[in-house]
Protein backbone atom coordinates (compact mmCIF):
# COMPACT_ATOMS: atom_id res chain seq x y z
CA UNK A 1 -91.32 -7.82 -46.60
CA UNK A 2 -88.78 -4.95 -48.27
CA UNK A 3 -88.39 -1.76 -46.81
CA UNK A 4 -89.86 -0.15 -49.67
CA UNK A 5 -92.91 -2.54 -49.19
CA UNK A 6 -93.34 -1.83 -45.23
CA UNK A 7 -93.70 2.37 -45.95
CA UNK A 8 -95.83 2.22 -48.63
CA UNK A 9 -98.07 0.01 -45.82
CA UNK A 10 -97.95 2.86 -43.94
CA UNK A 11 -100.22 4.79 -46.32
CA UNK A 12 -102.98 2.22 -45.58
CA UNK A 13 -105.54 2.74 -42.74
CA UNK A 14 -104.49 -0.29 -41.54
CA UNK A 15 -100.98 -2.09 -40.34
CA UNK A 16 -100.03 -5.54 -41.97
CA UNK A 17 -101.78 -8.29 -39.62
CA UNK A 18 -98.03 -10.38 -39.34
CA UNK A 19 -96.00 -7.60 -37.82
CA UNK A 20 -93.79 -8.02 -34.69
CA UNK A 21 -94.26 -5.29 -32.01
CA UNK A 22 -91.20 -2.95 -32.93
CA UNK A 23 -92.16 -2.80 -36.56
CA UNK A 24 -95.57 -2.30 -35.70
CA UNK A 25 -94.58 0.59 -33.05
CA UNK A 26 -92.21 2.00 -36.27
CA UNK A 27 -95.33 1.81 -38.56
CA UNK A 28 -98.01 4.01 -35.87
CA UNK A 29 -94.66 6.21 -35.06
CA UNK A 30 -94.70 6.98 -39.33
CA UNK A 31 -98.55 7.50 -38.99
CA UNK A 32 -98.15 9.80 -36.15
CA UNK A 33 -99.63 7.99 -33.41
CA UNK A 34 -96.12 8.46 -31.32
CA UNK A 35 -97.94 7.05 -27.63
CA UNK A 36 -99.38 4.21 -29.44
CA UNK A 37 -95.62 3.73 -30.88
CA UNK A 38 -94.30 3.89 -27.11
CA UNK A 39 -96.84 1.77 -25.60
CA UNK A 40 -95.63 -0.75 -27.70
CA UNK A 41 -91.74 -0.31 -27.49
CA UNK A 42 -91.87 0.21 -24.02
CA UNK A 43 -93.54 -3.37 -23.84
CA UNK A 44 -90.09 -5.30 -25.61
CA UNK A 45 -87.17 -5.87 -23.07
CA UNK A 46 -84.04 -6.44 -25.14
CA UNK A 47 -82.00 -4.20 -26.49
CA UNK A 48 -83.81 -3.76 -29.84
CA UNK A 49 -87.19 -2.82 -27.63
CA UNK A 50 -84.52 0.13 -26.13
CA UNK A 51 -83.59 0.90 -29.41
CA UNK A 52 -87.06 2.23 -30.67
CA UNK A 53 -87.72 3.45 -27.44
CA UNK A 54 -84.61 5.65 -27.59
CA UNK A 55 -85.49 7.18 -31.27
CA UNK A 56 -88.77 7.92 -30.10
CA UNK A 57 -87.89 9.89 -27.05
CA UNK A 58 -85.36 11.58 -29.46
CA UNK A 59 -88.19 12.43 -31.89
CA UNK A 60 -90.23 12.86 -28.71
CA UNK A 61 -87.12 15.27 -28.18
CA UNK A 62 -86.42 14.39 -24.99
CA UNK A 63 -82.77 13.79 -25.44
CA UNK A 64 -82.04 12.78 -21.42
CA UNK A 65 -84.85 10.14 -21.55
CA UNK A 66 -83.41 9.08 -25.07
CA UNK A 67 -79.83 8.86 -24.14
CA UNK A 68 -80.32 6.22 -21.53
CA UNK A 69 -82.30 4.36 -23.72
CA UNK A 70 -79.80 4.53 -26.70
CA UNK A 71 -77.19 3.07 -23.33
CA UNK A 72 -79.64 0.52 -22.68
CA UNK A 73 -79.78 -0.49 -26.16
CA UNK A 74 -75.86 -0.88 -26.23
CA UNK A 75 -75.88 2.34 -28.95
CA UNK A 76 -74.59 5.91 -29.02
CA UNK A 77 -77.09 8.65 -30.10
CA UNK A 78 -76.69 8.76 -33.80
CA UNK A 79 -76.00 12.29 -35.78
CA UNK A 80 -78.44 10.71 -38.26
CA UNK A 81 -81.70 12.92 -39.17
CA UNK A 82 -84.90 11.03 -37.47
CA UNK A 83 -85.83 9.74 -40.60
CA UNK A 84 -82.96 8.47 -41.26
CA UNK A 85 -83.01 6.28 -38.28
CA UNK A 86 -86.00 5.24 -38.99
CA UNK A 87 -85.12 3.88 -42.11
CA UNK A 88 -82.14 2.24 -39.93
CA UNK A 89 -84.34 0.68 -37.65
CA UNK A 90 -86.90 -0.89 -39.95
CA UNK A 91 -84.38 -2.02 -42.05
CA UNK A 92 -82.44 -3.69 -39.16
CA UNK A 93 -86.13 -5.15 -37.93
CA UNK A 94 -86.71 -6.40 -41.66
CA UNK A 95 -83.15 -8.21 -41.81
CA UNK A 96 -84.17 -10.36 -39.07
């Protein structure tokens, strides 16, 4: 799947069925649904699972909470707008 291909999917009522959890969290984050988002990247343990968790507390705008996640992910908080890094992220998730 392209980038370009996973946001126009989030314009549907419904996410693609062969998501993995991160992308899935990034697809209810762009639909607004930011605790279903969490649920889910609070779930992952690695460092990618940190990752999302640490943009969404920054979008959340809890910047503490997000900073130790951004650590825990091995990252400094970006000076990138959210959408931006959510464009990072999804593209990182789609590369793998």
């Amino acid at each position: 799947m392209t980038f370009e291909e996973f946001q126009q999917s989030t314009l549907k009522s419904a996410p693609p069925s062969d998501l993995e959890s991160l992308l899935l969290a990034l697809w209810e984050d762009a639909r607004d649904n930011w605790d279903r988002a969490h649920e889910i990247a609070q779930e992952v343990s690695n460092w990618k699972g940190s990752w999302v968790h640490a943009y969404l507390h920054r979008k959340e705008g809890d910047i503490g909470n997000a900073s130790y996640w951004y650590s825990r992910a091995g990252k400094a908080r970006p000076h990138l707008s959210l959408e931006e890094e959510w464009e990072e992220l999804v593209r990182a998730l789609l590369a793998e």
